[in-house]
Protein backbone atom coordinates (compact mmCIF):
# COMPACT_ATOMS: atom_id res chain seq x y z
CA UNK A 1 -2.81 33.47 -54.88
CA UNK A 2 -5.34 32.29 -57.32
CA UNK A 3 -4.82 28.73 -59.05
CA UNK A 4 -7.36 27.39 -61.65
CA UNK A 5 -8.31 23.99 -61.25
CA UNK A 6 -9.54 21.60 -63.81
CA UNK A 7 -12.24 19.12 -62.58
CA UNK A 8 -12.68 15.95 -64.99
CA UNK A 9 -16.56 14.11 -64.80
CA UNK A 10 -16.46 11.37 -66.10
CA UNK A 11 -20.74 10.07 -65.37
CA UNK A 12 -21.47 6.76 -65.25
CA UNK A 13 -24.84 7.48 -64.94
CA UNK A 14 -27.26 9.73 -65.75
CA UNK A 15 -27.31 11.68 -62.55
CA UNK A 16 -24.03 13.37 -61.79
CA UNK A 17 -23.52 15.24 -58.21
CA UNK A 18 -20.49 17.54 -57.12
CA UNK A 19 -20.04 18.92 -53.87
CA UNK A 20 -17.52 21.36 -52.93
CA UNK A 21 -15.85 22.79 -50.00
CA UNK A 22 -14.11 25.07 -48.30
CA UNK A 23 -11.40 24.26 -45.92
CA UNK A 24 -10.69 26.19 -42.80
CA UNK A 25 -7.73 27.57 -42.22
CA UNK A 26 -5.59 25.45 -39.68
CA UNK A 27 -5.57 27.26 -36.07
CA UNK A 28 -2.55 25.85 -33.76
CA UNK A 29 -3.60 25.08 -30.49
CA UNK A 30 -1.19 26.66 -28.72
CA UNK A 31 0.87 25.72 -25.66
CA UNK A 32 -0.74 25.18 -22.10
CA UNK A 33 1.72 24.63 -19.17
CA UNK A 34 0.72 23.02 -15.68
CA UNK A 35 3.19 24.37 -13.01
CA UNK A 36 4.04 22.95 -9.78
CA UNK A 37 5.91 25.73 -7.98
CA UNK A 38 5.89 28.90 -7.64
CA UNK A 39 9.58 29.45 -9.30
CA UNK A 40 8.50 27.28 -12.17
CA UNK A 41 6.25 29.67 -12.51
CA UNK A 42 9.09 32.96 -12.59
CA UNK A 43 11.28 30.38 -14.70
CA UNK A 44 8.46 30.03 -17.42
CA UNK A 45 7.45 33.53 -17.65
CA UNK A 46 11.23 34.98 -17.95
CA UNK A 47 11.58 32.16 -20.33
CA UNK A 48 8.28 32.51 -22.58
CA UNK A 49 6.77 35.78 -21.22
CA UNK A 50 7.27 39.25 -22.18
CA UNK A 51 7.00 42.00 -19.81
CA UNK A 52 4.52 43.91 -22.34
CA UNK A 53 2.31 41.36 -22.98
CA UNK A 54 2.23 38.77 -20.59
CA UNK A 55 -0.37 39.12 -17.85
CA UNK A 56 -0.59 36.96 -14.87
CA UNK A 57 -3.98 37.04 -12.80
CA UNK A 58 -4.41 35.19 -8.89
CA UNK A 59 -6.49 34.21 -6.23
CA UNK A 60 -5.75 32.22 -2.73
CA UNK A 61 -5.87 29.23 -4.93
CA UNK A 62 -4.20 29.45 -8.32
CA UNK A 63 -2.33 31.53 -10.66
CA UNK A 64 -3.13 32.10 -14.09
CA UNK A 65 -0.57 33.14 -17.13
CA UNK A 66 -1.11 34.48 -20.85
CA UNK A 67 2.10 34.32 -21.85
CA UNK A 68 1.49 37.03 -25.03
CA UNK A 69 -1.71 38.73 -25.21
CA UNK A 70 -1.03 39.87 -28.92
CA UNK A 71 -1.28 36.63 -30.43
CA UNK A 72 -4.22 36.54 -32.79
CA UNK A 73 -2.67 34.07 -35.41
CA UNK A 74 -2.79 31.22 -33.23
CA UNK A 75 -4.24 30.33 -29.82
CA UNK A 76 -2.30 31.92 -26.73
CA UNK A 77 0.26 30.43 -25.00
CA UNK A 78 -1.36 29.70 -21.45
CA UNK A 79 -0.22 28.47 -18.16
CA UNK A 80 -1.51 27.57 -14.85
CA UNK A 81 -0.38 26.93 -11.49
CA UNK A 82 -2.88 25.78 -8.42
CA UNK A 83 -1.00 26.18 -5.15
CA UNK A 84 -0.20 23.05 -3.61
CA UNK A 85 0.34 21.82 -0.08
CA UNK A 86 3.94 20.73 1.10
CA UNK A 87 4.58 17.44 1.69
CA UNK A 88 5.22 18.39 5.39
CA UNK A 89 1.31 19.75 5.20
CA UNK A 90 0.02 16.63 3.89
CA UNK A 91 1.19 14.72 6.77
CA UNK A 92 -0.57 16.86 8.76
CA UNK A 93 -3.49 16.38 7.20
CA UNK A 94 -2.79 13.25 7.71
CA UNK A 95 -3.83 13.45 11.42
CA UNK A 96 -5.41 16.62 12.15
CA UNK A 97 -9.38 16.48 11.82
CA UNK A 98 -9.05 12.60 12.70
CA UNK A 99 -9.47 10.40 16.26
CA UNK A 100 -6.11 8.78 17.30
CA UNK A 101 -4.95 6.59 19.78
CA UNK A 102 -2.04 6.74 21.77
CA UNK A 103 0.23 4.38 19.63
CA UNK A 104 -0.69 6.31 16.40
CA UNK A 105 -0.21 9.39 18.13
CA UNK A 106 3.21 8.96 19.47
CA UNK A 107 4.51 6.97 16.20
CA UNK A 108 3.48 10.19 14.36
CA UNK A 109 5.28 12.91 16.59
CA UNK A 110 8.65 10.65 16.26
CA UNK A 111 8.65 12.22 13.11
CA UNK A 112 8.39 15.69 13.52
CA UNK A 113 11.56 16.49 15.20
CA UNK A 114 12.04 20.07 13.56
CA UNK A 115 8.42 20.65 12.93
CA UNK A 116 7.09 21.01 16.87
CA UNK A 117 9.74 22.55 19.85
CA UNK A 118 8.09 20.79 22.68
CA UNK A 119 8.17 17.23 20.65
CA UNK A 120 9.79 15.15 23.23
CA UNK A 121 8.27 16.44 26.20
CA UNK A 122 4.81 15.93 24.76
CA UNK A 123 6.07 12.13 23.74
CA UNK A 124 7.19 11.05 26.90
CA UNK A 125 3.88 12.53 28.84
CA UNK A 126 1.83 10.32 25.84
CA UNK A 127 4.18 7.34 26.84
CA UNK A 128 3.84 7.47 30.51
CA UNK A 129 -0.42 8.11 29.78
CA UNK A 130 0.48 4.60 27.67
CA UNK A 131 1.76 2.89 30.31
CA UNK A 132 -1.04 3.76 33.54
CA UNK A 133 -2.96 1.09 34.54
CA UNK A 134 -5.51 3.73 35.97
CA UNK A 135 -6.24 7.11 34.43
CA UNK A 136 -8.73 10.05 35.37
CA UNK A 137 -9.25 13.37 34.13
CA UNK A 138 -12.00 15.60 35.26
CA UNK A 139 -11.51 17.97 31.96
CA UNK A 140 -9.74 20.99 34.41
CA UNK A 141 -7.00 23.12 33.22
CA UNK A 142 -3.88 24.55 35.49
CA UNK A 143 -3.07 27.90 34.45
CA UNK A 144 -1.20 26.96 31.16
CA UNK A 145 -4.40 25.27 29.98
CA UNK A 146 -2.68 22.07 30.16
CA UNK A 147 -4.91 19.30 30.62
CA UNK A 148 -4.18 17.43 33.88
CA UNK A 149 -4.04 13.86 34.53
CA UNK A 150 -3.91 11.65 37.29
CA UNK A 151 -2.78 8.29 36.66
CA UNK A 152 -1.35 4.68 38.73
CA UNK A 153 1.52 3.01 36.88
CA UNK A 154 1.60 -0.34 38.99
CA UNK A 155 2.28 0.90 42.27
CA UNK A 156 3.34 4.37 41.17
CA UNK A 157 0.96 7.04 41.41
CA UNK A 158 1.34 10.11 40.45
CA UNK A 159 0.23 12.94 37.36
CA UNK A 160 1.01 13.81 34.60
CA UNK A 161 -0.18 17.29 31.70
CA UNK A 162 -0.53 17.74 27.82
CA UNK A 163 -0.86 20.89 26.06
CA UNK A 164 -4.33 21.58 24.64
CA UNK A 165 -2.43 23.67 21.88
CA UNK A 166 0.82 22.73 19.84
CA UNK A 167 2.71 24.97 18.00
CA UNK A 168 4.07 23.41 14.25
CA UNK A 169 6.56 25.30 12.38
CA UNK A 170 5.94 24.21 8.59
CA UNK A 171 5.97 25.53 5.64
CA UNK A 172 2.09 25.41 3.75
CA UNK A 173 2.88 25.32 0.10
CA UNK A 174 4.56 23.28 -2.27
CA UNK A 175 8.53 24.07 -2.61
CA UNK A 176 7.81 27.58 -0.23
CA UNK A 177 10.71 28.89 1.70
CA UNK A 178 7.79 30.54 3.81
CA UNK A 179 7.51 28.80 7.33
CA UNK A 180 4.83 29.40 9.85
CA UNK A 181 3.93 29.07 13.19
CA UNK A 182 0.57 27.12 12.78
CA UNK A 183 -1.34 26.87 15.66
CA UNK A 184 -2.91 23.34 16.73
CA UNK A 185 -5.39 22.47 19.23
CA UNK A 186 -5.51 19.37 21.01
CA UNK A 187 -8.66 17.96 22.21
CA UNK A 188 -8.30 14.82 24.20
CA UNK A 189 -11.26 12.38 24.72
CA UNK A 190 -11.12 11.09 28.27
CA UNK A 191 -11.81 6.93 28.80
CA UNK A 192 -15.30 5.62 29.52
CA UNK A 193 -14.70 2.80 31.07
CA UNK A 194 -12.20 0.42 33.02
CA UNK A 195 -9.16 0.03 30.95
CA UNK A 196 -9.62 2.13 27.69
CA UNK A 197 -7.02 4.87 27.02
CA UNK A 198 -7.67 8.49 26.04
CA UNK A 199 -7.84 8.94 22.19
CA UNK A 200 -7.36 13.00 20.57
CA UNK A 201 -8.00 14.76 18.07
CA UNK A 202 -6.40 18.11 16.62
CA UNK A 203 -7.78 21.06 14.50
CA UNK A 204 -6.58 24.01 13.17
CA UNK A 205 -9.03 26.89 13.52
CA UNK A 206 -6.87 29.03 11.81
CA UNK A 207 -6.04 27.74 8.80
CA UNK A 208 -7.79 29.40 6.47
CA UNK A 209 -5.73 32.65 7.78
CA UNK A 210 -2.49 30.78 7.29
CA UNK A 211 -3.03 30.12 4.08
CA UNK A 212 -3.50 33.04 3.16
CA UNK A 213 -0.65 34.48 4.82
CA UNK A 214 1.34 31.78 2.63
CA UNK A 215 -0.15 32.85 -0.78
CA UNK A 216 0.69 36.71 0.01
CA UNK A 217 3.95 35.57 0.63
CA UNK A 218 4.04 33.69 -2.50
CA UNK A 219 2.69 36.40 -4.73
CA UNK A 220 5.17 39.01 -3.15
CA UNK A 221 7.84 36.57 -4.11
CA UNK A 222 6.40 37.11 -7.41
CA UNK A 223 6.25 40.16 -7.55
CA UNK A 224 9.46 40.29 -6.64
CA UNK A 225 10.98 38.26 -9.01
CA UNK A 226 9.05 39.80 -12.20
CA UNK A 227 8.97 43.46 -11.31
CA UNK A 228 7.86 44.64 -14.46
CA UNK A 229 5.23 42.37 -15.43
CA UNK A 230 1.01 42.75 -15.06
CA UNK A 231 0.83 40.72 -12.30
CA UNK A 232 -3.52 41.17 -11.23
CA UNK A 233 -5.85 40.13 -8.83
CA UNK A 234 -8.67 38.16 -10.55
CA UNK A 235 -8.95 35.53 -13.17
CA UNK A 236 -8.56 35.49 -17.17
């Protein structure tokens, strides 16, 4: 619509200057979600998505969401999620890649009760290394590729094994019904001198595998759950 407009100078000198301008026409941001989950994720779309024009794009690390690819009045409604590690994970992480000692050790696998099968046995072998007076290990294996110990509790002598790899059954990612056997490898670091007490350390070789066994499993879940939607391999 056209309006006339009446401008009014009044100079009170003898130089008079007018500027005009043009304003731009006010663009709304749009919305941009950060998820947490991969059901927020299936909650927001069914909620804000359509299957027409919504298109959802992922990798092994995140997933990406336009919400409604027709919008040209406005920005696009965006949304992202970045898979996460269960808390269960993080406490792993916690340990694994880092030197412990005994006490550490033990205190930690007290914890994990429905995480690791063999969690008591493996305790009280870590105890009774806790308690020897003497210790020596000459790095052999029997045939379970346990690592063997002989050790001298006061008057007691005798020996004693630990696993070189643990089996953890956790889920990987945040609020995942998806739970893995995870394979850990235990490296223990024999004493040096008189007195000192074998420290360890695990890894996980594997990981990079496992997570990407969990994201497949997330992404069929997806899949799944929004059957109709453009759900794509790759990025926006």
């Amino acid at each position: 619509m056209n309006e006339e407009m009446k401008v009014v100078v009044n100079p009170t000198g003898d130089d008079v200057l007018i500027k005009t301008m043009i304003l731009k026409e006010y663009v709304a941001p749009g919305f941009n979600y950060t998820l947490n989950s991969i059901q927020s994720v299936i909650d927001l779309v069914n909620a804000r998505g359509t299957a027409k024009f919504s298109f959802l794009f992922y990798t092994d690390k995140q997933i990406q969401i336009k919400l409604n690819d027709i919008i040209d009045e406005r920005q696009q409604d965006t949304a992202r999620y970045s898979f996460d590690s269960s808390d269960l994970l993080k406490e792993w992480k916690t340990v694994i890649g880092n030197t412990i000692d005994q006490k550490k050790f033990i205190e930690f696998l007290k914890r994990r009760d429905n995480e690791l099968p063999e969690v008591e046995a493996l305790i009280s072998s870590l105890q009774t290394l806790k308690l020897a007076s003497e210790i020596r290990f000459d790095g052999d294996y029997d045939d379970r590729n346990n690592y063997n110990f002989a050790i001298k509790v006061k008057d007691f002598e005798g020996n004693t094994k630990l696993p070189n790899m643990l089996t953890i059954h956790i889920p990987l990612i945040n609020e995942s019904d998806f739970v893995q056997d995870i394979e850990v490898e235990l490296e223990v670091i024999k004493p040096t001198g008189e007195g000192q007490k074998p420290l360890f350390v695990m890894t996980c070789p594997k990981f990079d595998r496992y997570w990407k066994q969990a994201v497949k499993h997330e992404i069929e879940v997806l899949k799944e759950a929004l059957p109709n939607y453009y759900i794509l391999a790759g990025t926006m």
